[in-house]
C-alpha atoms as a PDB file:
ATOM      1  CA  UNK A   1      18.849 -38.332 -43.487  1.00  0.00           C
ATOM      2  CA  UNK A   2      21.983 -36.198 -42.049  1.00  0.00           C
ATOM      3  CA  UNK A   3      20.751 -33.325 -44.193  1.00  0.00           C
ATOM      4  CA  UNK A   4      17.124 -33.326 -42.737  1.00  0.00           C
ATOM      5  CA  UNK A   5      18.934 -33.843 -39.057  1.00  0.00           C
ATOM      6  CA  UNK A   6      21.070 -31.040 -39.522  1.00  0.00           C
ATOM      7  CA  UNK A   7      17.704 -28.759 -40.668  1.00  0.00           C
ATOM      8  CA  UNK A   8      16.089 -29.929 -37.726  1.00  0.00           C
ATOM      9  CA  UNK A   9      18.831 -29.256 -35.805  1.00  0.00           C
ATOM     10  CA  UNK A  10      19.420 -25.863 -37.302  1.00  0.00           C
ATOM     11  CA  UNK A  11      15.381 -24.838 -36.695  1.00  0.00           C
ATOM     12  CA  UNK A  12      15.159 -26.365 -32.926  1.00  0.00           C
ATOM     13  CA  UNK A  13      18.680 -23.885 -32.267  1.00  0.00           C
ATOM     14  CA  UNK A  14      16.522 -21.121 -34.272  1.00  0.00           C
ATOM     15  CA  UNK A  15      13.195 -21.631 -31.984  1.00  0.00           C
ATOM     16  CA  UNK A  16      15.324 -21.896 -28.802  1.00  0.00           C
ATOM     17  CA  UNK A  17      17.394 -18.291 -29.562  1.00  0.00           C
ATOM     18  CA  UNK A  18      13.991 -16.594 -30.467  1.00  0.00           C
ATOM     19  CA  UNK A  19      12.550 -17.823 -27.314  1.00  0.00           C
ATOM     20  CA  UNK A  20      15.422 -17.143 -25.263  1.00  0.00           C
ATOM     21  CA  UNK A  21      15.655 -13.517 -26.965  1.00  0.00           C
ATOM     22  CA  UNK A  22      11.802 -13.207 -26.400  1.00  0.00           C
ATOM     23  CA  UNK A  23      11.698 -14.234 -22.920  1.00  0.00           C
ATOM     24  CA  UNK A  24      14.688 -12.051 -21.907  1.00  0.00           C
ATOM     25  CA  UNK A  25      12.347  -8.663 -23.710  1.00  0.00           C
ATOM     26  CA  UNK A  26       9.269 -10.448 -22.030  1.00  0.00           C
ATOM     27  CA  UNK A  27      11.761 -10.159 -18.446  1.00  0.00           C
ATOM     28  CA  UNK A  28      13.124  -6.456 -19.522  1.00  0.00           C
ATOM     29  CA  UNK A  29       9.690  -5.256 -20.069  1.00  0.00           C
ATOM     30  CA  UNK A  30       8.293  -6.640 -16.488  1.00  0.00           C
ATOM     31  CA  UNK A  31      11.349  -5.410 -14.826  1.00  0.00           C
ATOM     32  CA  UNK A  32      10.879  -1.958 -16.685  1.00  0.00           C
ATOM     33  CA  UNK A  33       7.050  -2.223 -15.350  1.00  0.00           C
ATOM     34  CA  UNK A  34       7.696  -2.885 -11.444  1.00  0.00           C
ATOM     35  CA  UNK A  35      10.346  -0.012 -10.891  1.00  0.00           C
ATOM     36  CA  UNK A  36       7.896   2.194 -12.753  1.00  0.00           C
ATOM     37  CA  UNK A  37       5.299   1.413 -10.097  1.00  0.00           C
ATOM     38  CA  UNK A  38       7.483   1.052  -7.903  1.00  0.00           C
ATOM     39  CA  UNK A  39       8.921   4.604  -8.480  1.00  0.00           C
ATOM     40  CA  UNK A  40       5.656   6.220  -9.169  1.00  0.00           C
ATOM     41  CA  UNK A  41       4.553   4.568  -5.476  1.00  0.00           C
ATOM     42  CA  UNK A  42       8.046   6.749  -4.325  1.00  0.00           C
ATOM     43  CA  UNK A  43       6.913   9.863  -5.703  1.00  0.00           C
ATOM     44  CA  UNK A  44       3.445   9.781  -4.813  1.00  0.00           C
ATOM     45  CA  UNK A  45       4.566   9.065  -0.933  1.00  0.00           C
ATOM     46  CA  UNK A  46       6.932  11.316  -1.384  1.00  0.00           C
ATOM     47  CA  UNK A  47       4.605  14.262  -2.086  1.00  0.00           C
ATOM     48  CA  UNK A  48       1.794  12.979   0.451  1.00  0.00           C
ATOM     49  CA  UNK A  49       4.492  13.628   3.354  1.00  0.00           C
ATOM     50  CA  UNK A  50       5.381  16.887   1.707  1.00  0.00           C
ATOM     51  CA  UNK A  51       1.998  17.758   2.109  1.00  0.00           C
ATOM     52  CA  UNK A  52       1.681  16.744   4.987  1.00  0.00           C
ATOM     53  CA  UNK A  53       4.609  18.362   6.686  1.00  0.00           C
ATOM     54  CA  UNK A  54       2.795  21.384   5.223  1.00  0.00           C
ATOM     55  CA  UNK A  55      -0.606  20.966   6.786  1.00  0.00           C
ATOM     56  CA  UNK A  56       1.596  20.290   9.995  1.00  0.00           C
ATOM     57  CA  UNK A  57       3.412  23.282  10.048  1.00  0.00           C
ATOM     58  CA  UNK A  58       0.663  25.420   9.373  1.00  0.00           C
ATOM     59  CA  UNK A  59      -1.347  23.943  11.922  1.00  0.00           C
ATOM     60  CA  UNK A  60       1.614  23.751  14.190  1.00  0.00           C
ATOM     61  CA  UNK A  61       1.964  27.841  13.776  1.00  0.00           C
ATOM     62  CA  UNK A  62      -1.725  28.424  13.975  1.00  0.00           C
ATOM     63  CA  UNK A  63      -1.915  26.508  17.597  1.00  0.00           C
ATOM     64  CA  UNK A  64       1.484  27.865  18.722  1.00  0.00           C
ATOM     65  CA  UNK A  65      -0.800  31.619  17.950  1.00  0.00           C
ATOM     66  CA  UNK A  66      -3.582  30.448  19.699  1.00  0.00           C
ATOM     67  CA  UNK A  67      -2.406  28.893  22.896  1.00  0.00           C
ATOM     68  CA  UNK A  68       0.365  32.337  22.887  1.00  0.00           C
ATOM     69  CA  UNK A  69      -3.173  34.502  22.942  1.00  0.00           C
ATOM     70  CA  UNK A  70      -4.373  32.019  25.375  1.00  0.00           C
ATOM     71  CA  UNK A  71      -1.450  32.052  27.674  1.00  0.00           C
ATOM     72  CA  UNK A  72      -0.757  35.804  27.061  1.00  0.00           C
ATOM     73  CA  UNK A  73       2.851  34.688  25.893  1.00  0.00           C
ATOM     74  CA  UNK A  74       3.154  34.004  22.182  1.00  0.00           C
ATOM     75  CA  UNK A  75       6.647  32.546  22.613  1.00  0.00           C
ATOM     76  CA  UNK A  76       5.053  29.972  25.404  1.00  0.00           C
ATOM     77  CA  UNK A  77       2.671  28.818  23.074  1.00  0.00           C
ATOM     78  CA  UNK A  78       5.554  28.304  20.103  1.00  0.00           C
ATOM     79  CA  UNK A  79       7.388  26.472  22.648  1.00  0.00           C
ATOM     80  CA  UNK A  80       4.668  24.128  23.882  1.00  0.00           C
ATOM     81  CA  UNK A  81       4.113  23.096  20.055  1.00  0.00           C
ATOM     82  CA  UNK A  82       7.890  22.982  19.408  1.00  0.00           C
ATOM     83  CA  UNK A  83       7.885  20.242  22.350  1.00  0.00           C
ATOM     84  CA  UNK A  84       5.207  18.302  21.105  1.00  0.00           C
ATOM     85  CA  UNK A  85       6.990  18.089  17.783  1.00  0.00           C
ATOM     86  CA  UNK A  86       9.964  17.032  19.293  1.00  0.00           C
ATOM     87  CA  UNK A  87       8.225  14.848  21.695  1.00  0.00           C
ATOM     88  CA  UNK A  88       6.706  13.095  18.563  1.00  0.00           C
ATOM     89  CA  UNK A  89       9.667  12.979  16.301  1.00  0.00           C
ATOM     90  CA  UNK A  90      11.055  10.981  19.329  1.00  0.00           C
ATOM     91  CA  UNK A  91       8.054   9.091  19.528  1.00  0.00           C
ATOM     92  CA  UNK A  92       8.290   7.897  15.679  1.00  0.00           C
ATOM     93  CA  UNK A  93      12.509   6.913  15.867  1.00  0.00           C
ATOM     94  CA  UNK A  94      12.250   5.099  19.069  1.00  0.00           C
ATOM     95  CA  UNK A  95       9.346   3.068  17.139  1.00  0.00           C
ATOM     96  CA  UNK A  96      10.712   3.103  13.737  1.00  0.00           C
ATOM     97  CA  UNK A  97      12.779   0.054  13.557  1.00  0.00           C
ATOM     98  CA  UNK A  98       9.706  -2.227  14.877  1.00  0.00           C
ATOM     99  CA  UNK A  99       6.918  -0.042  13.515  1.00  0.00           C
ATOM    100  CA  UNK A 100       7.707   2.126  11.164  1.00  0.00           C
ATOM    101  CA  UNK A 101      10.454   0.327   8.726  1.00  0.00           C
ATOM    102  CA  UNK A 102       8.338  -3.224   8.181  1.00  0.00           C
ATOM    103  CA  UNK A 103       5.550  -1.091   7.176  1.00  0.00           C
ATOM    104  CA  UNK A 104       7.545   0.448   4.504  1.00  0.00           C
ATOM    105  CA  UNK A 105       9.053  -2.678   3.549  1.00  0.00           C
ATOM    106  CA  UNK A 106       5.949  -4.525   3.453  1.00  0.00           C
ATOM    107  CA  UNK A 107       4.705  -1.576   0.889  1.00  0.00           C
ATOM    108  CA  UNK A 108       7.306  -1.561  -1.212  1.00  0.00           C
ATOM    109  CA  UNK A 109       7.526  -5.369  -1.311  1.00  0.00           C
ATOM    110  CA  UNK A 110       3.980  -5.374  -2.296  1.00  0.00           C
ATOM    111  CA  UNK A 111       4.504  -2.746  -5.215  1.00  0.00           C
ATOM    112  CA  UNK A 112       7.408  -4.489  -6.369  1.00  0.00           C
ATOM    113  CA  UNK A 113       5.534  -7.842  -6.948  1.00  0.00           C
ATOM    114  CA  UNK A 114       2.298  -6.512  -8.014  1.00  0.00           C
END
């Protein structure tokens, strides 16, 4: 009777260590998964505003020309576009602690328990 305890005994710790050692893969694995989408989420937002900043310049430089030509002062132009720019950057840090930073939270929240 001892003997078949002590199997018993000796299988229920077996079960319990394999379950333990697959849960904590099972955890590493979903862990590994969520920064991976998480980071991938990063990288991808992180080349959209590169882009972006791109398209902005060039637009930015192409306007600056135009209104210049327009105003018959090229460096009037470049400095009526500079001030928007700066008006805007402004704009976005006055509003980025109740705009701009819950958004971002709220997406990387989301990506982290997708």
């Amino acid at each position: 009777m001892i003997e078949e305890f002590k199997t018993k005994a000796e299988s229920f710790t077996k079960s319990i260590s394999e379950y333990l050692d697959t849960y904590y893969k099972l955890t590493l694995v979903k862990v590994t998964q969520k920064l991976t989408n998480l980071v991938s989420a990063i990288l991808a937002g992180v080349t959209s505003l590169v882009v972006l900043f791109l398209v902005l310049f060039f637009i930015g430089i192409g306007v600056s020309w135009w209104l210049g030509d327009v105003l018959n002062s090229r460096p009037a132009g470049f400095f009526i576009v500079g001030g928007f720019f700066v008006l805007l950057i402004v704009i976005i840090f006055a509003l980025s602690k109740k705009i701009v930073f819950p958004i971002l939270k709220k997406i990387i929240l989301k990506k982290l328990y997708e």
